[in-house]
Protein backbone atom coordinates (compact mmCIF):
# COMPACT_ATOMS: atom_id res chain seq x y z
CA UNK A 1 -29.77 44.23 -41.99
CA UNK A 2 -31.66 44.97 -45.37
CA UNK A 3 -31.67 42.04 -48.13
CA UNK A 4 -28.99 43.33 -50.77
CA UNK A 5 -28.48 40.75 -53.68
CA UNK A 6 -24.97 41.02 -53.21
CA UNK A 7 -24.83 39.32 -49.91
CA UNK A 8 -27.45 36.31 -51.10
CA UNK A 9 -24.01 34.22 -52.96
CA UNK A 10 -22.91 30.40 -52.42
CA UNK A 11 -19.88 29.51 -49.60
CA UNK A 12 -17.87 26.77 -50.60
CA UNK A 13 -18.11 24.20 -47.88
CA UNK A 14 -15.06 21.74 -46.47
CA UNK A 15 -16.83 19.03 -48.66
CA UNK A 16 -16.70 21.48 -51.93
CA UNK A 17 -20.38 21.81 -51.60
CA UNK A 18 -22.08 24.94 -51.56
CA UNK A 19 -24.41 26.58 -49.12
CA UNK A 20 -26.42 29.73 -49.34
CA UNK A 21 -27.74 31.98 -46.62
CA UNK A 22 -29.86 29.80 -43.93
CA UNK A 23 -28.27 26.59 -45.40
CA UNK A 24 -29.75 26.45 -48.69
CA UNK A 25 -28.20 24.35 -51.42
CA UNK A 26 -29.43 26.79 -54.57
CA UNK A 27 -29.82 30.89 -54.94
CA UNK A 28 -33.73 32.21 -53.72
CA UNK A 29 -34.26 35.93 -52.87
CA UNK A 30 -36.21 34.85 -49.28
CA UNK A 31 -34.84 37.46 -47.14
CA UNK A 32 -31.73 35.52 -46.06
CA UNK A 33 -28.42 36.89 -46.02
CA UNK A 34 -25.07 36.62 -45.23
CA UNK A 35 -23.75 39.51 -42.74
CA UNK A 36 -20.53 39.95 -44.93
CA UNK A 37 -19.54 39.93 -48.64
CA UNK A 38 -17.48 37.72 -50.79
CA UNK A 39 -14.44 39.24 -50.13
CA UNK A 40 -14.58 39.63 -46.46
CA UNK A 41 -15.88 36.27 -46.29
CA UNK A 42 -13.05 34.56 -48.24
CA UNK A 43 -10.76 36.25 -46.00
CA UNK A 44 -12.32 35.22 -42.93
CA UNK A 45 -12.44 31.76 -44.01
CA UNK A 46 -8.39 32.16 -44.27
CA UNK A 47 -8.14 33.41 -41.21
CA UNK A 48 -10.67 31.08 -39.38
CA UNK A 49 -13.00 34.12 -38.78
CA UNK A 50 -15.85 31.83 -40.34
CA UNK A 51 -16.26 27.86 -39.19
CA UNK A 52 -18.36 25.17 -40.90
CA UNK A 53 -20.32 23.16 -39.04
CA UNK A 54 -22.72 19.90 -40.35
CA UNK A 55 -26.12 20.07 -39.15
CA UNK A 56 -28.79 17.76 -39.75
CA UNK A 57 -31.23 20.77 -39.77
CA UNK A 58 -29.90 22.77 -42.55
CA UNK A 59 -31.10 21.53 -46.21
CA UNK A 60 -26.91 21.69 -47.25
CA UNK A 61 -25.91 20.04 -44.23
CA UNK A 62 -23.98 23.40 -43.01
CA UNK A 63 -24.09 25.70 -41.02
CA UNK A 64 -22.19 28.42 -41.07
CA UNK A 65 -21.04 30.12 -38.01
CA UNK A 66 -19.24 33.64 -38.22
CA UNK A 67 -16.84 33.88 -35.01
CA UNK A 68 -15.31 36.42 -32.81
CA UNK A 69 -12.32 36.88 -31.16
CA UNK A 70 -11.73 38.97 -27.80
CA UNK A 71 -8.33 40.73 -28.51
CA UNK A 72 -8.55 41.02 -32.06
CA UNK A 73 -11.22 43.30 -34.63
CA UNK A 74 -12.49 41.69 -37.37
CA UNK A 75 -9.92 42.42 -39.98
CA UNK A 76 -7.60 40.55 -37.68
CA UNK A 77 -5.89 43.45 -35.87
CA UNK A 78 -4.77 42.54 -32.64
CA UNK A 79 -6.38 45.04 -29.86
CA UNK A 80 -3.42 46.49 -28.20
CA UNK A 81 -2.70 46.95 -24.24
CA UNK A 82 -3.42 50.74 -24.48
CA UNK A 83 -6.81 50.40 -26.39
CA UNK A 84 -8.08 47.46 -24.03
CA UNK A 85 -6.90 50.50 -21.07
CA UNK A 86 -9.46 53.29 -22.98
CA UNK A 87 -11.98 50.93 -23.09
CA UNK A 88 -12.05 50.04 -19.74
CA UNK A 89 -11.90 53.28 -18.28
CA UNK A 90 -14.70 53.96 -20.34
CA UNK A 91 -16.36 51.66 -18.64
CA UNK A 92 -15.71 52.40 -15.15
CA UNK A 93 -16.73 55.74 -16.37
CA UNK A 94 -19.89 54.65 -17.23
CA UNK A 95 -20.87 52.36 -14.41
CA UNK A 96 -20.17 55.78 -12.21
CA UNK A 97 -22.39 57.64 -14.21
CA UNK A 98 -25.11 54.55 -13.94
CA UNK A 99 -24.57 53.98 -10.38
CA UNK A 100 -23.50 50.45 -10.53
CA UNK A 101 -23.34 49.12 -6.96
CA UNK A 102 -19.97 47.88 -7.65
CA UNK A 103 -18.43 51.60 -8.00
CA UNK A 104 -20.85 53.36 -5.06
């Protein structure tokens, strides 16, 4: 990802501090981003896409982990039966075409 300034903004942590990119406690253009924007990250906050976690390594005392879930994208959309089907027989498409031992 490129730095964009718009992606360098505070997260209000559990304690109602606030942490920056790589667990910074105040703004500084050093490269260090977060991989979504305000909005998207308020929402996954909601929605427990995002989870706080205190680390003695971080100069806030956060860290802040982004999570993913296996049946769902991340706006929150559950992954339905049929698209789960389409990708695996993608997949056993491709191991055919890669000669995985398992489909020989």
């Amino acid at each position: 990802m490129q730095y964009s300034d718009s992606l360098n903004f505070p997260i209000k942590c559990p304690d109602g501090s606030l942490v920056y990119p790589n667990g910074r406690r105040k703004y500084k253009n050093d490269g260090w981003i977060w991989k979504w924007g305000k909005k998207k990250v308020e929402w996954a906050i909601k929605n427990k896409f995002i989870e706080f976690r205190k680390s003695n390594k971080k100069q806030s005392g956060w860290s802040v982990c982004y999570k993913n879930y296996l049946l769902v994208d991340n706006e929150g959309n559950l992954i339905i039966d049929h698209d789960l089907n389409e990708i695996a027989e993608s997949f056993v498409k491709f191991a055919k075409e890669q000669k995985f031992s398992v489909y020989l």
